[in-house]
Protein backbone atom coordinates (compact mmCIF):
# COMPACT_ATOMS: atom_id res chain seq x y z
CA UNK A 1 55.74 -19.09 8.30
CA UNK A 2 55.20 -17.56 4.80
CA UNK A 3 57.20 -19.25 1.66
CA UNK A 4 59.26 -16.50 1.46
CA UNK A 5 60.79 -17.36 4.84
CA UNK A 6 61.21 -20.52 4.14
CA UNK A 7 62.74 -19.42 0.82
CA UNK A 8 65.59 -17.40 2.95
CA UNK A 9 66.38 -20.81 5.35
CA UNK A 10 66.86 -23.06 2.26
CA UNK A 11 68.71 -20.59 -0.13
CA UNK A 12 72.10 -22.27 -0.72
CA UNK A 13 74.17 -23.96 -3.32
CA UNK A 14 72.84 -26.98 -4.31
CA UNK A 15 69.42 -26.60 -4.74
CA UNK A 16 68.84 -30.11 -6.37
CA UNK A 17 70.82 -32.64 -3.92
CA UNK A 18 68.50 -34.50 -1.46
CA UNK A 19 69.81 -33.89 1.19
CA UNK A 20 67.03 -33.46 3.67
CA UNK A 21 64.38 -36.37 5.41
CA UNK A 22 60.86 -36.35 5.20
CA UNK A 23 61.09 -35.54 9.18
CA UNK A 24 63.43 -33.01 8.63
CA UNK A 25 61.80 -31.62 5.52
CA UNK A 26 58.60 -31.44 7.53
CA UNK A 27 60.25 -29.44 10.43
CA UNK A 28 61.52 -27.15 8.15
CA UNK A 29 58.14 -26.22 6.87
CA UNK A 30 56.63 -26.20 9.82
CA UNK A 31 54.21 -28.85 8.44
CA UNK A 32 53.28 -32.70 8.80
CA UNK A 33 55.00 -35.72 7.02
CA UNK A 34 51.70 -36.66 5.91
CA UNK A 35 51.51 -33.07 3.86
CA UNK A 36 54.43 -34.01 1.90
CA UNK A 37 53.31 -37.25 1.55
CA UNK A 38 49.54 -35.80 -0.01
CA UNK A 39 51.62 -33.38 -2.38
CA UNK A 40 53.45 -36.83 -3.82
CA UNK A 41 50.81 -37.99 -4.12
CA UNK A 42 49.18 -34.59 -6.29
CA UNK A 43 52.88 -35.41 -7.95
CA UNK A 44 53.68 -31.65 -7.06
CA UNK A 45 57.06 -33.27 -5.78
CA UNK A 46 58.78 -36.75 -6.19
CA UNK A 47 61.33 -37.01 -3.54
CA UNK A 48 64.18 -39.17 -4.39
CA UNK A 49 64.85 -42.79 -2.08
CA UNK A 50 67.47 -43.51 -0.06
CA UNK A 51 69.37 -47.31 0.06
CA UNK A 52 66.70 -48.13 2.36
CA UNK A 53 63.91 -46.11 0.53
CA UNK A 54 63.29 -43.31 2.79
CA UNK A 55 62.29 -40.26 0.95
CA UNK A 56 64.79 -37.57 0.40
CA UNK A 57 63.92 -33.81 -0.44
CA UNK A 58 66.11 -31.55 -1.80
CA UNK A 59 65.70 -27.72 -1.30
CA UNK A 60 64.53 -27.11 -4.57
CA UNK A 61 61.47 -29.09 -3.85
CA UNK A 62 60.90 -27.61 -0.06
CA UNK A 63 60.56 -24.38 -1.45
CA UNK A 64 57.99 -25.55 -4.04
CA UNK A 65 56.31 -27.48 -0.82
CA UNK A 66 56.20 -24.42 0.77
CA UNK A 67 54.40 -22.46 -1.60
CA UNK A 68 51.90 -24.94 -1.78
CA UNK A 69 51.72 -24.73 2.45
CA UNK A 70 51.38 -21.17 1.93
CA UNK A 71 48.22 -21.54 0.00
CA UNK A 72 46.47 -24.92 1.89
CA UNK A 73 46.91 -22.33 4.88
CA UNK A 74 45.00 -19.94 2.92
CA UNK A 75 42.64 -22.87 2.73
CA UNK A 76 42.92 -23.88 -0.86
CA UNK A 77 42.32 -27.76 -1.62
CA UNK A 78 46.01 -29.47 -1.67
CA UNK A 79 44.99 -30.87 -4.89
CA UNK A 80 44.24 -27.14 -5.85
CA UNK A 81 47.12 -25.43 -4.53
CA UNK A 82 49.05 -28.54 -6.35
CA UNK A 83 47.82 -27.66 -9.07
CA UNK A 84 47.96 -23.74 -8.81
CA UNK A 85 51.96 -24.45 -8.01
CA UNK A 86 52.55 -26.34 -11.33
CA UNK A 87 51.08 -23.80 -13.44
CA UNK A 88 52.68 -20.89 -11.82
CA UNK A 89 55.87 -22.88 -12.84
CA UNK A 90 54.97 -23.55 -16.07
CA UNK A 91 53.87 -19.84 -16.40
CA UNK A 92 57.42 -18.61 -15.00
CA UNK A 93 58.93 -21.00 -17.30
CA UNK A 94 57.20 -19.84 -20.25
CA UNK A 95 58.19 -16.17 -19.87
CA UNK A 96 61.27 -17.17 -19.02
CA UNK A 97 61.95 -18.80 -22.86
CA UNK A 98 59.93 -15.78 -24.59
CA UNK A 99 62.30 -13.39 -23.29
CA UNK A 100 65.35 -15.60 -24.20
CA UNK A 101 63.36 -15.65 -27.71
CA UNK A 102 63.11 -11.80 -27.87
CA UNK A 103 66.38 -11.35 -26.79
CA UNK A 104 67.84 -13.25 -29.93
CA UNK A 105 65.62 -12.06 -32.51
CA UNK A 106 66.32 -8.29 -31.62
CA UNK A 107 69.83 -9.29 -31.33
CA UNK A 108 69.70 -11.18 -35.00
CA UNK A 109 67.27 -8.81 -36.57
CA UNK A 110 69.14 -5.86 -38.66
CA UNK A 111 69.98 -2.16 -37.38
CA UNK A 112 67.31 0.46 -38.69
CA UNK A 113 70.02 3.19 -38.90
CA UNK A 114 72.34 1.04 -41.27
């Protein structure tokens, strides 16, 4: 299973309520407990608690754990493909804001043919 299948099964509407159990989480990734429990622990993810503290993942954060399956299959350290994940995000995020930046300044800045 690539990410981008697992991106299809968890596209919904609310991406940030945890809704889903470490076992559950796990099945849907096609992965172990104790991988989402290792990418914690690289603080790639922090799964909310239940009441009775059982992790909770939402589907925002399975389709980051994915990505991060996606490349430990490719055989990348977990701490590596951790860390690859978190500045891919920060990349997208970045880009994201300059755009919104250019947007507003070309929008602000005055007409040439005036």
């Amino acid at each position: 299973m690539t990410a981008d299948d697992t991106f299809g099964r968890l596209d919904d509407d609310d991406d940030d309520y945890p809704a889903y159990t470490m076992g559950r989480a796990a099945e849907m990734l096609g992965t172990t407990q104790g991988f989402l429990r290792a990418i914690g622990e690289a603080r790639l993810i922090t799964p909310l608690r239940s009441a009775g503290g059982h992790r909770r993942y939402s589907r925002y954060q399975l389709r980051i754990a994915a990505r991060a399956r996606e490349l430990v299959d490719r055989e990348t350290p977990i701490e590596s493909a951790c860390r690859i994940v978190i500045l891919e995000d920060q990349l997208e995020e970045a880009q994201r804001f300059n755009a919104e930046y250019r947007r507003a300044a070309e929008s602000s800045a005055p007409s040439a043919s005036a």
